[in-house]
PDB file of N, CA and C in Angstrom:
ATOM      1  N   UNK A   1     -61.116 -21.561  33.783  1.00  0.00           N
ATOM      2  CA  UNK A   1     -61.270 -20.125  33.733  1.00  0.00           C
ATOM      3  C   UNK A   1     -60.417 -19.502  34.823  1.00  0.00           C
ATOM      4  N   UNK A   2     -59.645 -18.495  34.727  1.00  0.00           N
ATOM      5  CA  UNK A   2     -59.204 -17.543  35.828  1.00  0.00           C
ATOM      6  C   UNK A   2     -60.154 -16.762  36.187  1.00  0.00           C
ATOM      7  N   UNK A   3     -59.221 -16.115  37.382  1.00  0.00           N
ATOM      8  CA  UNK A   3     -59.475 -15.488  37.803  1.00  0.00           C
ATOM      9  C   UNK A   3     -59.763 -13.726  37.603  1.00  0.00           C
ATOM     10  N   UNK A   4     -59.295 -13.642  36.621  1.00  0.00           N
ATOM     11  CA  UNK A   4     -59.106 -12.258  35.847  1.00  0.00           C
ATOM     12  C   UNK A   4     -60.174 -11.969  35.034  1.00  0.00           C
ATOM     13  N   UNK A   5     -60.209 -10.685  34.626  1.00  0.00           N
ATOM     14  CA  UNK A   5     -61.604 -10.360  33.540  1.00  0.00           C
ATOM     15  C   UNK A   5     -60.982 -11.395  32.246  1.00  0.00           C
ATOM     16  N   UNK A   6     -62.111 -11.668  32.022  1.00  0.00           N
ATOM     17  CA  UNK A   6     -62.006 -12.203  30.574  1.00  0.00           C
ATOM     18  C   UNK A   6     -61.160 -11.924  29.786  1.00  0.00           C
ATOM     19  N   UNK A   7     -60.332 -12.532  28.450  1.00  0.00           N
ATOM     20  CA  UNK A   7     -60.086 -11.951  27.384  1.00  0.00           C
ATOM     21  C   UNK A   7     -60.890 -11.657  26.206  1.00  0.00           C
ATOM     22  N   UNK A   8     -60.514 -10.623  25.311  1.00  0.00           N
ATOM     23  CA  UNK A   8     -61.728 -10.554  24.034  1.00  0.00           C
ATOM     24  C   UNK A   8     -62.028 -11.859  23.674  1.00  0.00           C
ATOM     25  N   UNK A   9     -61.827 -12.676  23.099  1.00  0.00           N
ATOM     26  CA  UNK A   9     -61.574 -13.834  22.395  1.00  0.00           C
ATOM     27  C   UNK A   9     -62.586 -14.599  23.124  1.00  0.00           C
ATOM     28  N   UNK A  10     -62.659 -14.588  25.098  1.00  0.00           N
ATOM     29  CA  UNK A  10     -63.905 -15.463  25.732  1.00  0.00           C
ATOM     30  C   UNK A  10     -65.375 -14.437  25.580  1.00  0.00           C
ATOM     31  N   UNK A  11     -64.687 -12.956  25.116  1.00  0.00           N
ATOM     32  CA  UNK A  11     -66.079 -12.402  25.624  1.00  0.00           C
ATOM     33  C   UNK A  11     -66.723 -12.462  23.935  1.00  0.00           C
ATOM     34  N   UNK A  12     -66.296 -12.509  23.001  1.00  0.00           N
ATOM     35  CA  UNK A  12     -66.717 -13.245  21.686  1.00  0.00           C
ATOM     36  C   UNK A  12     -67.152 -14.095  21.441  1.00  0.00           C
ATOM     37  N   UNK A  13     -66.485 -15.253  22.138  1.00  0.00           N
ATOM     38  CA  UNK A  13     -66.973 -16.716  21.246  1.00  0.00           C
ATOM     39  C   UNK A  13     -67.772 -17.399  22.976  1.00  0.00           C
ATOM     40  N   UNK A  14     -67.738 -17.412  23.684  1.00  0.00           N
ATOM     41  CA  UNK A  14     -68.082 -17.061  24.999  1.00  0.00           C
ATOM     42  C   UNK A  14     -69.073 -16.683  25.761  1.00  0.00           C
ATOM     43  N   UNK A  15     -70.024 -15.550  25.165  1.00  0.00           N
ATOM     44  CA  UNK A  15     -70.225 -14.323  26.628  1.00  0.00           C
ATOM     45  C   UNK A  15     -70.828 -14.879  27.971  1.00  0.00           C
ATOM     46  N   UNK A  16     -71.573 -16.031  27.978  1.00  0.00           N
ATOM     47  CA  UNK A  16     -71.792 -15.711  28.913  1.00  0.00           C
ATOM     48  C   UNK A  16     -70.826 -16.857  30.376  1.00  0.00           C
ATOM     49  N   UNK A  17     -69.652 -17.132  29.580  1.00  0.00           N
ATOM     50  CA  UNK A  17     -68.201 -17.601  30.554  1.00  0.00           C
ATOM     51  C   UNK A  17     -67.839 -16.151  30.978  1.00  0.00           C
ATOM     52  N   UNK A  18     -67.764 -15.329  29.804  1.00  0.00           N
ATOM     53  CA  UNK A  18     -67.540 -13.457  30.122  1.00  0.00           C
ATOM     54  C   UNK A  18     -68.363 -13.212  31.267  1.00  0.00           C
ATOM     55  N   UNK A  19     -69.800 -12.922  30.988  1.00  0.00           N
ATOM     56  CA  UNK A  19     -70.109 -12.890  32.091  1.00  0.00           C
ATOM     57  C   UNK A  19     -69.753 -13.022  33.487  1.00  0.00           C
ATOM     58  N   UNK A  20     -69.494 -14.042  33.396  1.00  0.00           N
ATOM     59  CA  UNK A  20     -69.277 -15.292  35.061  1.00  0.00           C
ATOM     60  C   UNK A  20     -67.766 -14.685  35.545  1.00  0.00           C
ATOM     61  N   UNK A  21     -66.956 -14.291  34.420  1.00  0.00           N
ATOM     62  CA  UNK A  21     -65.855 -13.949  34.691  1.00  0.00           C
ATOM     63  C   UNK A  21     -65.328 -12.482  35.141  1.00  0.00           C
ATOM     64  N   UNK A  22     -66.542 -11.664  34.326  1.00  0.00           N
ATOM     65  CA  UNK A  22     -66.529 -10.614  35.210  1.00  0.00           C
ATOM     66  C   UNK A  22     -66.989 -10.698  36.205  1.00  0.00           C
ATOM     67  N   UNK A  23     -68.253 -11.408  36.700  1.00  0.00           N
ATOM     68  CA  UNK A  23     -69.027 -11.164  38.071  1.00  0.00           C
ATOM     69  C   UNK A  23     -67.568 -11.458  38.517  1.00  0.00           C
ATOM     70  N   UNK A  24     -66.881 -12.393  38.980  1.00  0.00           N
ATOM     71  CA  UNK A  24     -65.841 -13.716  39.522  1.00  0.00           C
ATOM     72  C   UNK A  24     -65.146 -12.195  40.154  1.00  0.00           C
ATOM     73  N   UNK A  25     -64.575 -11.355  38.696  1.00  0.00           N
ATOM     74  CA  UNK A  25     -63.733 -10.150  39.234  1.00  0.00           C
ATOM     75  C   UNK A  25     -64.234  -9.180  40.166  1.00  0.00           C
ATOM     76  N   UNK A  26     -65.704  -9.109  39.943  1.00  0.00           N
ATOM     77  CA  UNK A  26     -65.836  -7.547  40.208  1.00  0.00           C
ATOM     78  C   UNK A  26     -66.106  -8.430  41.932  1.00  0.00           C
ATOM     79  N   UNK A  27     -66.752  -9.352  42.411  1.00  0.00           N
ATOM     80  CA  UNK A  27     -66.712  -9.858  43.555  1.00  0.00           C
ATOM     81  C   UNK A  27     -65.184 -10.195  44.557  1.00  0.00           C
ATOM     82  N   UNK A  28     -64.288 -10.198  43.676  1.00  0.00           N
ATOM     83  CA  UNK A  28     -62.754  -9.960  44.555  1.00  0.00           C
ATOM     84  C   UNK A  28     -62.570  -8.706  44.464  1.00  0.00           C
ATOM     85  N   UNK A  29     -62.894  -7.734  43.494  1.00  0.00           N
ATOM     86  CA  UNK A  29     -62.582  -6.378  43.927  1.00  0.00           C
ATOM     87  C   UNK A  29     -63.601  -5.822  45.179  1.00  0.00           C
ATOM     88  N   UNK A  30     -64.444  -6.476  45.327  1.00  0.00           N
ATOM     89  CA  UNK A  30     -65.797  -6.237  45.776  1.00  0.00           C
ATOM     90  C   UNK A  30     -64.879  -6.444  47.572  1.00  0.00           C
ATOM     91  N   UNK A  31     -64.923  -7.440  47.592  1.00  0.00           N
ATOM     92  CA  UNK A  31     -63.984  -8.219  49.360  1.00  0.00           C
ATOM     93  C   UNK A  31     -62.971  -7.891  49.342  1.00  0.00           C
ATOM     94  N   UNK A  32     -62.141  -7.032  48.181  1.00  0.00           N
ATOM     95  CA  UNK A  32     -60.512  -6.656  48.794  1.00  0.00           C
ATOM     96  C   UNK A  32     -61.264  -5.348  49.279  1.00  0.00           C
ATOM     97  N   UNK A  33     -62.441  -3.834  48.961  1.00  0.00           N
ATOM     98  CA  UNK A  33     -61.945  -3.201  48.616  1.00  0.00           C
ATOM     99  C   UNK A  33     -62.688  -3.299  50.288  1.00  0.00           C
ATOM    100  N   UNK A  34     -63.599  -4.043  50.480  1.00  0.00           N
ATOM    101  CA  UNK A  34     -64.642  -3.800  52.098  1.00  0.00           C
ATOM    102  C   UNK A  34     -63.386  -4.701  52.948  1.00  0.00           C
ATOM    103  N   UNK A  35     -62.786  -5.187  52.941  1.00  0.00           N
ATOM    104  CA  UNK A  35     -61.425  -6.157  53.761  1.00  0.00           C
ATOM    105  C   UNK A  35     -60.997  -4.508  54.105  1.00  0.00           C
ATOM    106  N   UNK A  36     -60.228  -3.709  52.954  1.00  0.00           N
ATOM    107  CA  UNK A  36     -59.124  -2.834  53.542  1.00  0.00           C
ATOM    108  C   UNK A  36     -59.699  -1.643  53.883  1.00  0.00           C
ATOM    109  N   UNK A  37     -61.422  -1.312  54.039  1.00  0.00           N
ATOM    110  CA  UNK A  37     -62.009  -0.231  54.595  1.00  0.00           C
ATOM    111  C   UNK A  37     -62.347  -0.401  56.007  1.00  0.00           C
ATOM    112  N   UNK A  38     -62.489  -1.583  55.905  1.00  0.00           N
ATOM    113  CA  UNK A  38     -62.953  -2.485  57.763  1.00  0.00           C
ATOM    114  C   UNK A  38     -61.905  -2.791  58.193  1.00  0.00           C
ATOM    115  N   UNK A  39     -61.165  -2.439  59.332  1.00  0.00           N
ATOM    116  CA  UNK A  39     -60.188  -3.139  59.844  1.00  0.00           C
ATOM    117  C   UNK A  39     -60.696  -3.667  61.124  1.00  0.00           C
ATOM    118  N   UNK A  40     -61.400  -2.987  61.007  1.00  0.00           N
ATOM    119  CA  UNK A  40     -61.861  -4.478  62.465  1.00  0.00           C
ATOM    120  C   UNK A  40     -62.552  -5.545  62.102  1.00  0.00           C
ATOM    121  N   UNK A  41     -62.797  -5.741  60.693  1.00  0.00           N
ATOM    122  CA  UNK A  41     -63.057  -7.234  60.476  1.00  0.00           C
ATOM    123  C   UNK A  41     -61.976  -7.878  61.246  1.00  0.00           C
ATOM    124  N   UNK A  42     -60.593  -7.842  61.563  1.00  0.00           N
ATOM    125  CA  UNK A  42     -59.710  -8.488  61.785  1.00  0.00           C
ATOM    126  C   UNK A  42     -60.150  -8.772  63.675  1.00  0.00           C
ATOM    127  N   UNK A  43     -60.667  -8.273  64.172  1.00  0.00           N
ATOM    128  CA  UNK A  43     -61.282  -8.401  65.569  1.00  0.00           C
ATOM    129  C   UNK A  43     -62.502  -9.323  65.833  1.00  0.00           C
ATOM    130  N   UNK A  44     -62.687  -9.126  66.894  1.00  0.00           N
ATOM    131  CA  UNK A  44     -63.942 -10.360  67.229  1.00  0.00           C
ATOM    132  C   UNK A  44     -65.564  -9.049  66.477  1.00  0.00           C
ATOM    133  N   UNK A  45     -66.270  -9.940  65.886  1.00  0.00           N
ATOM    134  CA  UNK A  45     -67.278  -9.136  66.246  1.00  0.00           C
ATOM    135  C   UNK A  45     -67.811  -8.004  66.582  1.00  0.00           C
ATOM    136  N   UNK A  46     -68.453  -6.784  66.639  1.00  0.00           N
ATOM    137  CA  UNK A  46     -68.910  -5.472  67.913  1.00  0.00           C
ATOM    138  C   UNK A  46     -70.180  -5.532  67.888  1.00  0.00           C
ATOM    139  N   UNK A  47     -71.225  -6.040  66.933  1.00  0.00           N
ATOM    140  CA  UNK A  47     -72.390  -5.975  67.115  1.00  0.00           C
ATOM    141  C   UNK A  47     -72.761  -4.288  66.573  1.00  0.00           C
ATOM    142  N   UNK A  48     -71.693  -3.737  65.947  1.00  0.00           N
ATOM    143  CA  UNK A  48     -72.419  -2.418  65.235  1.00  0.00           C
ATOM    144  C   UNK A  48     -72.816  -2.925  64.164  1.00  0.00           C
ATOM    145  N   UNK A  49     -73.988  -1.692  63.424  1.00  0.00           N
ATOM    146  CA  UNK A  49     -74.700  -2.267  61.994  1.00  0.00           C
ATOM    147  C   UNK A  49     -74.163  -2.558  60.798  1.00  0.00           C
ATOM    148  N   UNK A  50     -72.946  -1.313  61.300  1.00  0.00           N
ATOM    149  CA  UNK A  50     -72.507  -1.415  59.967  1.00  0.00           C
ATOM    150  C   UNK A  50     -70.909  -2.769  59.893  1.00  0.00           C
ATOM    151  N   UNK A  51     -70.390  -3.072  61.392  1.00  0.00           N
ATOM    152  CA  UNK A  51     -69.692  -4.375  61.515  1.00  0.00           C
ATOM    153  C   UNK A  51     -70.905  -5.379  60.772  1.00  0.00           C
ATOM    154  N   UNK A  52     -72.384  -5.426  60.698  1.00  0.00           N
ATOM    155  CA  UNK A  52     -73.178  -6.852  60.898  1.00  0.00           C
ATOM    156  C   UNK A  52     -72.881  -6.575  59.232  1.00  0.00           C
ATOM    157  N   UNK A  53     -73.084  -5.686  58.746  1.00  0.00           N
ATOM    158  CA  UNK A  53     -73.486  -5.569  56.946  1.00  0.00           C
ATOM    159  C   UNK A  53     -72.099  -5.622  56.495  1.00  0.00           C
ATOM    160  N   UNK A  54     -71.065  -5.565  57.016  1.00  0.00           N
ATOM    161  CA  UNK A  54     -69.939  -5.725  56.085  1.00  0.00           C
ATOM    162  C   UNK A  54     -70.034  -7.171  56.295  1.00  0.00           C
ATOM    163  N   UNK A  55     -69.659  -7.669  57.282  1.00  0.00           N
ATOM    164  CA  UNK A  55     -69.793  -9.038  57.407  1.00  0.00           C
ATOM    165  C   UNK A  55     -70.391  -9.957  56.571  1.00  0.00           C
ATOM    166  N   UNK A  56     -72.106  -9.445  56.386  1.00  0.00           N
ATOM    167  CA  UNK A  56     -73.070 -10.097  56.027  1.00  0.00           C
ATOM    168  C   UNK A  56     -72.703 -10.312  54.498  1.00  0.00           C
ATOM    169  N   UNK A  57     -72.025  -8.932  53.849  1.00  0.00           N
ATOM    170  CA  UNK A  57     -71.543  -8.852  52.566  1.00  0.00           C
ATOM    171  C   UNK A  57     -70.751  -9.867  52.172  1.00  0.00           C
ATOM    172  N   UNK A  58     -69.512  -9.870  52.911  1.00  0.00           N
ATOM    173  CA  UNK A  58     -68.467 -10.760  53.028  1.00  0.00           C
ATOM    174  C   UNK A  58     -69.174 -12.372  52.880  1.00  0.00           C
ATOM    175  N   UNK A  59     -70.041 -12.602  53.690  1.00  0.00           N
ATOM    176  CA  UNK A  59     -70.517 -14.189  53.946  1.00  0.00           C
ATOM    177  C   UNK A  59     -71.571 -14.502  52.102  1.00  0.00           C
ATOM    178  N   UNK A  60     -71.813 -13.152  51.588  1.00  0.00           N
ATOM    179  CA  UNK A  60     -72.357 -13.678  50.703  1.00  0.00           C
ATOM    180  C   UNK A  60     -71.519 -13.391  49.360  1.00  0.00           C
ATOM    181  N   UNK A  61     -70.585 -12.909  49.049  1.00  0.00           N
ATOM    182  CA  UNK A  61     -69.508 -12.644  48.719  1.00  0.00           C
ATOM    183  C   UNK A  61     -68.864 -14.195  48.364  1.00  0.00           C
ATOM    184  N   UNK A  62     -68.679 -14.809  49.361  1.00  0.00           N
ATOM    185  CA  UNK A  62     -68.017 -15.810  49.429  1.00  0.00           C
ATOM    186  C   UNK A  62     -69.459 -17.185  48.771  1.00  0.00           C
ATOM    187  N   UNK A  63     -70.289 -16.794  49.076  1.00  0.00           N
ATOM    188  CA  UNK A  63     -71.076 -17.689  48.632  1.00  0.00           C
ATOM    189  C   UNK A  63     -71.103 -17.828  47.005  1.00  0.00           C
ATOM    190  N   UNK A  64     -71.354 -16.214  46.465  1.00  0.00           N
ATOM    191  CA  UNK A  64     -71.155 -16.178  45.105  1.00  0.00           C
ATOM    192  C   UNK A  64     -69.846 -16.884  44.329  1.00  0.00           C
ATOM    193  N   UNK A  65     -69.362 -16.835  45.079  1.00  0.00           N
ATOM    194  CA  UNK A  65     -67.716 -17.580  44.739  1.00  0.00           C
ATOM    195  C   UNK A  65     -67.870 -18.326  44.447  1.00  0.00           C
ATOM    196  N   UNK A  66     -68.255 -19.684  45.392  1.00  0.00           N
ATOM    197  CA  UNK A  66     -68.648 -20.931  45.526  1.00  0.00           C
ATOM    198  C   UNK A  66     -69.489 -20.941  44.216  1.00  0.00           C
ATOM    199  N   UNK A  67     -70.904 -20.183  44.010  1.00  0.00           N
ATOM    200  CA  UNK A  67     -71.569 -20.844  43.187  1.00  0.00           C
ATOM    201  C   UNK A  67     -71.216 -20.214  41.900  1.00  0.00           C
ATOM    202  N   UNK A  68     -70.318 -19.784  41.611  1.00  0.00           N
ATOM    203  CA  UNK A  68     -69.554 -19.381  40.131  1.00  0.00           C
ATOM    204  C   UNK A  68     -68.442 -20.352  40.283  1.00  0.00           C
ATOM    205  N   UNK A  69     -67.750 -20.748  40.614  1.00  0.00           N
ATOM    206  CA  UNK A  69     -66.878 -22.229  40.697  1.00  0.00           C
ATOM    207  C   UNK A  69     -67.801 -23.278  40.100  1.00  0.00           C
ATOM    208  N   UNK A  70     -68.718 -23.345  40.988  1.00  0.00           N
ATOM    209  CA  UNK A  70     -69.402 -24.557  40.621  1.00  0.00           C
ATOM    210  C   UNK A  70     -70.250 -24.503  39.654  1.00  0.00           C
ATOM    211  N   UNK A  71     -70.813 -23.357  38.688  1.00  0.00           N
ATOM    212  CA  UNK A  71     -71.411 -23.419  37.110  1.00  0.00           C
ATOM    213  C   UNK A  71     -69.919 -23.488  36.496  1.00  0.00           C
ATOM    214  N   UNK A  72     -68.681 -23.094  36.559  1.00  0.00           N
ATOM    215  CA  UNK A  72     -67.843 -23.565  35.542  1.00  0.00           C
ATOM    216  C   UNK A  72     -67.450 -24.440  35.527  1.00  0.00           C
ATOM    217  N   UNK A  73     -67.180 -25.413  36.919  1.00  0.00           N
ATOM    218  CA  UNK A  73     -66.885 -26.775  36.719  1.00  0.00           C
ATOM    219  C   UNK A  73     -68.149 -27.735  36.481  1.00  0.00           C
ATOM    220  N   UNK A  74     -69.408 -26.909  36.336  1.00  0.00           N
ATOM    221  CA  UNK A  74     -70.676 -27.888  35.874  1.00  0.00           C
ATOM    222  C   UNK A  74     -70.639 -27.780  34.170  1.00  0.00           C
ATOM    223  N   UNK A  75     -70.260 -26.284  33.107  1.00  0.00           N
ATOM    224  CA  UNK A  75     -69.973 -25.960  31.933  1.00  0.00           C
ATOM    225  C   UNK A  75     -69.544 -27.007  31.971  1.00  0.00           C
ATOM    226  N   UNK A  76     -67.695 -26.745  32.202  1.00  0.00           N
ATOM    227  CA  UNK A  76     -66.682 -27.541  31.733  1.00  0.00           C
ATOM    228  C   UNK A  76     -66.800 -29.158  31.854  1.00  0.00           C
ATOM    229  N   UNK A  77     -67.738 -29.393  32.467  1.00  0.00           N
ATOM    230  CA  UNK A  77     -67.953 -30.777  32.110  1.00  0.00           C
ATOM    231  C   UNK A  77     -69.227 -30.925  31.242  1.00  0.00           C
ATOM    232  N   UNK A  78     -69.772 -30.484  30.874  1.00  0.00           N
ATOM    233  CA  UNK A  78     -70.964 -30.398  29.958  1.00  0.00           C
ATOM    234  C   UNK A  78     -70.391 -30.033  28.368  1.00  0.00           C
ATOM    235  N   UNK A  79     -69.204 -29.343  28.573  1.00  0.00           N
ATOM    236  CA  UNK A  79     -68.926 -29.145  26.896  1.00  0.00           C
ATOM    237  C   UNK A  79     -67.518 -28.242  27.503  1.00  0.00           C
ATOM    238  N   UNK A  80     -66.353 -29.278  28.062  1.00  0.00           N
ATOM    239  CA  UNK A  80     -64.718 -29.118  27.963  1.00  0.00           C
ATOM    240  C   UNK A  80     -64.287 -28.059  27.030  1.00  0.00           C
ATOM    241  N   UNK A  81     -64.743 -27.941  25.548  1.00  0.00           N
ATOM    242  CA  UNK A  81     -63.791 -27.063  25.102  1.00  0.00           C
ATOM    243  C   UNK A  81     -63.973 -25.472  24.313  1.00  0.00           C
ATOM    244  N   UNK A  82     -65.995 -25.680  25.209  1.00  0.00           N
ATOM    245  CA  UNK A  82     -66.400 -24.380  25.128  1.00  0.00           C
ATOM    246  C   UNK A  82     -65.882 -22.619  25.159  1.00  0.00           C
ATOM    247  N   UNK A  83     -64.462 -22.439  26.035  1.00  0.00           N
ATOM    248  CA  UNK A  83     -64.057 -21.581  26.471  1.00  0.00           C
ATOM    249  C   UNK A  83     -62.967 -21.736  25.682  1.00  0.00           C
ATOM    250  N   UNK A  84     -62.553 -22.486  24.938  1.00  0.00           N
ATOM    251  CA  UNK A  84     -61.443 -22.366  24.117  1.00  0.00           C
ATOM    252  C   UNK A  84     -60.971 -21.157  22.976  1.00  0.00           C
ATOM    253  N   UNK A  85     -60.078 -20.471  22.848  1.00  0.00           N
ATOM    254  CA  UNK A  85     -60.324 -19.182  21.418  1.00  0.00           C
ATOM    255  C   UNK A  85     -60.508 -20.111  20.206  1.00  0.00           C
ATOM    256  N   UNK A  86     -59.854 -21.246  19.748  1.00  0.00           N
ATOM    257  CA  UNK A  86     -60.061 -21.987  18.611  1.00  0.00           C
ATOM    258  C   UNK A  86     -59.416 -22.955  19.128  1.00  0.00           C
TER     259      UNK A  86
END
């Protein structure tokens, strides 16, 4: 699966790879859009609330990642040619 929204064809024969594939997107739009509103993520730390909650976002952000990787490489080995258009 990419990284991109789905095509019709996965969100048809598919949905819920669709699914996974939108969450997948809307979670990189999600960390580009809090990356280029925070620029002091790029600094140490400040201990303000709203530094702790972007952060906190970010750390779970990245977790969702991880565990949408790992249901498609658990799919794709459970049934390889599920995501296929034909």
């Amino acid at each position: 699966m990419s990284d991109a929204i789905p095509p019709v064809l996965t969100l048809l024969r598919s949905p819920e790879r669709a699914a996974v594939g939108v969450l997948h997107a809307a979670a990189g739009i999600a960390r580009n859009a809090l990356l280029a509103a925070n620029p002091q993520l790029a600094c140490d730390p400040t201990g303000d609330p709203l530094d702790r909650a972007v952060r906190r976002l970010l750390r779970r952000l990245d977790r969702l990642d991880v565990a949408l990787h790992q249901y498609v490489r658990a799919d794709d080995e459970w049934e390889p040619k599920d995501d296929l258009p034909f």
